[in-house]
Every structure is written in C-alpha cells, then in structure tokens.
C-alpha atoms as a PDB file:
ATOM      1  CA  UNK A   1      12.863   2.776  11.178  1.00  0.00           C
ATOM      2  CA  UNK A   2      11.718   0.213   8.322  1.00  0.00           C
ATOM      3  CA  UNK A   3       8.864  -0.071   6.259  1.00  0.00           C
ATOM      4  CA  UNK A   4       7.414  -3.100   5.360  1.00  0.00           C
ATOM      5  CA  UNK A   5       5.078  -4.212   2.927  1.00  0.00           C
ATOM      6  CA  UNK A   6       3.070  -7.901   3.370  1.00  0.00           C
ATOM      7  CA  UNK A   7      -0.630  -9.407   1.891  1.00  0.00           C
ATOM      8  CA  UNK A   8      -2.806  -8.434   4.619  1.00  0.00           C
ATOM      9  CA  UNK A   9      -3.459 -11.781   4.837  1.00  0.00           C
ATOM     10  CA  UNK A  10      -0.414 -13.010   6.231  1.00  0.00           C
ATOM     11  CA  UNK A  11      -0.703 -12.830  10.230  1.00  0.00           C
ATOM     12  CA  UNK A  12       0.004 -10.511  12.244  1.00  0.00           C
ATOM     13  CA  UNK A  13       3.602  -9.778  13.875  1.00  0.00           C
ATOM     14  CA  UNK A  14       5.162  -8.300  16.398  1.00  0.00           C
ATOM     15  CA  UNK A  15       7.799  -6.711  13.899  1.00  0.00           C
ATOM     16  CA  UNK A  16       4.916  -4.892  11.623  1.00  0.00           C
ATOM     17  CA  UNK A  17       5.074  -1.919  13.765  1.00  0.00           C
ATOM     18  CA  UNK A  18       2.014  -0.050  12.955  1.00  0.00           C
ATOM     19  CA  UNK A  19      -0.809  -1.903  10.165  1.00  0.00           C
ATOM     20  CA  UNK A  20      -1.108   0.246   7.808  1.00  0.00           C
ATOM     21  CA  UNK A  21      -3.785  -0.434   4.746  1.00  0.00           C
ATOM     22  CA  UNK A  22      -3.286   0.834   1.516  1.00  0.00           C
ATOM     23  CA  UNK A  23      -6.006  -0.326  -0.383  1.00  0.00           C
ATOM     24  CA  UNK A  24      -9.053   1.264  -2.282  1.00  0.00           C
ATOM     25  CA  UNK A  25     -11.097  -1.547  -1.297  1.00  0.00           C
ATOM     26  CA  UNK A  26     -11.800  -3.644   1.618  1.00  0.00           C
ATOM     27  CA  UNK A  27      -9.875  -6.848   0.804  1.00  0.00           C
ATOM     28  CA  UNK A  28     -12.608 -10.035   0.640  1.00  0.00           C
ATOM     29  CA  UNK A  29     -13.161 -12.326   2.755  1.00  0.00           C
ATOM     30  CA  UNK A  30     -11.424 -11.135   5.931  1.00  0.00           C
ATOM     31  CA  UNK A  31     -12.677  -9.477   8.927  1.00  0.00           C
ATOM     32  CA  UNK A  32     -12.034  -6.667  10.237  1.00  0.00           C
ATOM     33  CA  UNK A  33     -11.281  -8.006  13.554  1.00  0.00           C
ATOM     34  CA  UNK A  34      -8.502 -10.329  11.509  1.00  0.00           C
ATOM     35  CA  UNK A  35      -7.214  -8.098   9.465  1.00  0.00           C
ATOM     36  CA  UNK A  36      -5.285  -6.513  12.682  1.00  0.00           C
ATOM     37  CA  UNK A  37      -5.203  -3.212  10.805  1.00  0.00           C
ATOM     38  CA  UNK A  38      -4.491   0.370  12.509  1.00  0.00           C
ATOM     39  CA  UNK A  39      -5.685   2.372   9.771  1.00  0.00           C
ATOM     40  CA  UNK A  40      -6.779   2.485   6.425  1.00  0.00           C
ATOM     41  CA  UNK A  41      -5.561   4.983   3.983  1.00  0.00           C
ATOM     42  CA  UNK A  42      -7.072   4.350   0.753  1.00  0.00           C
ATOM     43  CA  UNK A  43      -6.253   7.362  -0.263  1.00  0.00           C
ATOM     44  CA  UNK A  44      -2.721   6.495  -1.003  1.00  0.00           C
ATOM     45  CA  UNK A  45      -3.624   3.977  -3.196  1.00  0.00           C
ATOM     46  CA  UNK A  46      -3.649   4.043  -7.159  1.00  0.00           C
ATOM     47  CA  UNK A  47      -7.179   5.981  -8.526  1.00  0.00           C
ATOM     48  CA  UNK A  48      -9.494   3.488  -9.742  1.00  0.00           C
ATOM     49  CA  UNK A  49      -9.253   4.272 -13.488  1.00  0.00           C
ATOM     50  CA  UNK A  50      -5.623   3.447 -13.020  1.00  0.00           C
ATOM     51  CA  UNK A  51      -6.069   0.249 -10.767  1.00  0.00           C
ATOM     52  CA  UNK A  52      -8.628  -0.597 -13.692  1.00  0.00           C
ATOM     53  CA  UNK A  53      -5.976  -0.251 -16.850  1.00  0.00           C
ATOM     54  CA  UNK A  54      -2.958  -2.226 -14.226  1.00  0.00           C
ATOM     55  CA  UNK A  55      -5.316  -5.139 -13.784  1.00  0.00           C
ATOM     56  CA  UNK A  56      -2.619  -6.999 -12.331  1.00  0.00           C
ATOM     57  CA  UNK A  57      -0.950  -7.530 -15.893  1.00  0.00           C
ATOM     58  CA  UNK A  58       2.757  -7.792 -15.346  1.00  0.00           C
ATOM     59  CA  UNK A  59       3.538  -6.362 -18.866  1.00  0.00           C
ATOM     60  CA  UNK A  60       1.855  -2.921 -17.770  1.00  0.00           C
ATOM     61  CA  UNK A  61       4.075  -3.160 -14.683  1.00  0.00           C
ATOM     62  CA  UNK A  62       6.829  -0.407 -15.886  1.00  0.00           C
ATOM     63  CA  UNK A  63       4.100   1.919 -16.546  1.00  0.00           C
ATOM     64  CA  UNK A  64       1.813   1.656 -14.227  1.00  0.00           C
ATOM     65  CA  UNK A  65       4.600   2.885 -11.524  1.00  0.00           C
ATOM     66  CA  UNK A  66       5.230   5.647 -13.662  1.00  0.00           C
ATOM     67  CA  UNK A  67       1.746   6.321 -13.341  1.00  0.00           C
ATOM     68  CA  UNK A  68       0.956   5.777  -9.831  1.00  0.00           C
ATOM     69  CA  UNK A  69       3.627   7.642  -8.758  1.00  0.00           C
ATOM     70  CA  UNK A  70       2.642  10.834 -10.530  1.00  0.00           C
ATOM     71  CA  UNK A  71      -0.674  10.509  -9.335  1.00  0.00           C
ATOM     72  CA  UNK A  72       1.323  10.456  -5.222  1.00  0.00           C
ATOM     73  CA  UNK A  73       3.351  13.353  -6.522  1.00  0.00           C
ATOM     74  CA  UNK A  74      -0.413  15.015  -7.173  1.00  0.00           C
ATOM     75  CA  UNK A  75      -1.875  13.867  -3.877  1.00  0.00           C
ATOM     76  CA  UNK A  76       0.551  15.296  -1.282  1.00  0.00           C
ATOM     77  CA  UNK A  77      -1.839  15.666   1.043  1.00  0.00           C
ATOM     78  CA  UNK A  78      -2.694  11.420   1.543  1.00  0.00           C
ATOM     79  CA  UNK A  79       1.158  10.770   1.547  1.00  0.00           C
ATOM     80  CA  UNK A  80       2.047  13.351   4.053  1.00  0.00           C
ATOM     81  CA  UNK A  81      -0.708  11.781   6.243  1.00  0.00           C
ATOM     82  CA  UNK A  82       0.714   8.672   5.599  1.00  0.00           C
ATOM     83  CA  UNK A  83       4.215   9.727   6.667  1.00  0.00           C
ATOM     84  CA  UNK A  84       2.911  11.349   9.558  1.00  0.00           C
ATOM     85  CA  UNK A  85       1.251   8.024  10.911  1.00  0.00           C
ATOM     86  CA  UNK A  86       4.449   6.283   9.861  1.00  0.00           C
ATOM     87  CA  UNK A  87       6.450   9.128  11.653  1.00  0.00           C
ATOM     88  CA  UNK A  88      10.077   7.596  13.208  1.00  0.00           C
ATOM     89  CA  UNK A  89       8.259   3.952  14.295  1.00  0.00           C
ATOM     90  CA  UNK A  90       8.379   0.810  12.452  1.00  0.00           C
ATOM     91  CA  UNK A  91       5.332   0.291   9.880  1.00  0.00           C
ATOM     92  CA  UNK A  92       3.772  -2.351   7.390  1.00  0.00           C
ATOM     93  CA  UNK A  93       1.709  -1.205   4.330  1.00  0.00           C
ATOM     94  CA  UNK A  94      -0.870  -4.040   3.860  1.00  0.00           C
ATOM     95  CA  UNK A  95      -2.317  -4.668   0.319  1.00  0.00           C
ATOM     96  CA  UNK A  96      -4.710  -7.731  -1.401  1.00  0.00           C
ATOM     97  CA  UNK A  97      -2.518  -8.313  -4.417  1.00  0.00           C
ATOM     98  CA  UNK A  98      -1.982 -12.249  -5.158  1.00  0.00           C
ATOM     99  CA  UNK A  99       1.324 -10.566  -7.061  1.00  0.00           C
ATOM    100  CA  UNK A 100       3.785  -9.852  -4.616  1.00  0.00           C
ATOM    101  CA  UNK A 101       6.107  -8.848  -7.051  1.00  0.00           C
ATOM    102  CA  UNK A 102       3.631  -6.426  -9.329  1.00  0.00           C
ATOM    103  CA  UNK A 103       1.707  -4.638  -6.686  1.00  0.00           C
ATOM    104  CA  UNK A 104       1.626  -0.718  -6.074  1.00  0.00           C
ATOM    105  CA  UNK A 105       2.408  -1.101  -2.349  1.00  0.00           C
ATOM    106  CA  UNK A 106       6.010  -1.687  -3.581  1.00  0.00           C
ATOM    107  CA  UNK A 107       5.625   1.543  -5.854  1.00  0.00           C
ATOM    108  CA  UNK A 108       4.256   3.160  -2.461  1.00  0.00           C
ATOM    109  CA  UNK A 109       7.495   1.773  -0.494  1.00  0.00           C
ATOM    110  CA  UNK A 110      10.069   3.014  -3.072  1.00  0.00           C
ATOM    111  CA  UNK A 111       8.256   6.269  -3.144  1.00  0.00           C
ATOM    112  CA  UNK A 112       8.309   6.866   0.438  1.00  0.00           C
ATOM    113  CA  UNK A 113      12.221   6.086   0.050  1.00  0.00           C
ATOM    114  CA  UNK A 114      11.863   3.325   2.799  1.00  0.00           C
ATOM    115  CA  UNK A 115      12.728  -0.053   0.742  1.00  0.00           C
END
C-alpha cells in the first residue's frame, strides 16, 4: 500500500489512509480536532539540534538527509513503531513545513522505501 506525505494543513481525505504526524512539535495554529490526526510520532522526526542547523535552508538540504537519516538508522525503535502502525494499509505522514520540496517527511518517505 502507498505512503503519502501532505502539510497537515491540507484537509483531510478519504485516500490518506491512516494520519500519521511526524513532527517534534505541535504545528500552530490548528486544533487538534482539525488536524484529523491518528497519531503522533515525534519520535521519528529529526532531533532538535538537527531541525535547528536545517532551518529550512535549501542549501543544507543534501546534508541534512544525510543526517536525518543516520539519526533513523540510530533510532530503530521509533521507525519500527512507525512501520508497525503503517503495517500493509494505506498511510499519510503529516508535517508543518511551508517547503514541500525541503522537508524531512520526504527523507522519512524515501527511508521507509515507500515513495
């Protein structure tokens, strides 16, 4: 089955499977009643030192993946939980990110092998 990745922003679809977020932090200015979320696994997201150096900066990009994925290769435990929960169903990781092009739920996505 697929895995999808979307701003948790965007509403809610039938095709997101389960809502998974992947996020350290509680994105602003939404509700948890909006957000439409099934669980929240910030563990799986980057450490905050690392989200910290990334600020968003598109010219870090190539090395922040290499980063972030070393620190999933580290944290087995958070992705098998997140595979688990993902099992053989259809699933959305949810992230903040204005970038939707330079934003570690991609990272996360390619990791999982499920882009």
């Amino acid at each position: 089955m697929a895995v999808h990745i979307k701003r948790i922003y965007e509403q809610k679809q039938d095709k997101d499977g389960i809502r998974i977020l992947v996020d350290r932090l509680w994105p602003r200015g939404l509700s948890k009643q909006d957000a439409a979320v099934d669980l929240w696994l910030k563990e799986v997201a980057p450490s905050p030192a690392l989200r910290r150096w990334f600020g968003h900066d598109p010219a870090k990009w190539t090395e922040f993946q290499r980063r972030y994925r070393r620190e999933l290769e580290k944290n087995a435990s958070a992705v098998e939980e997140l595979e688990r929960q993902i099992g053989t169903s259809d699933a959305t990781l949810l992230y903040a990110a204005k970038d939707l092009q330079h934003n570690h739920a991609i990272v996360l996505q390619r990791f999982l092998g499920r882009d």
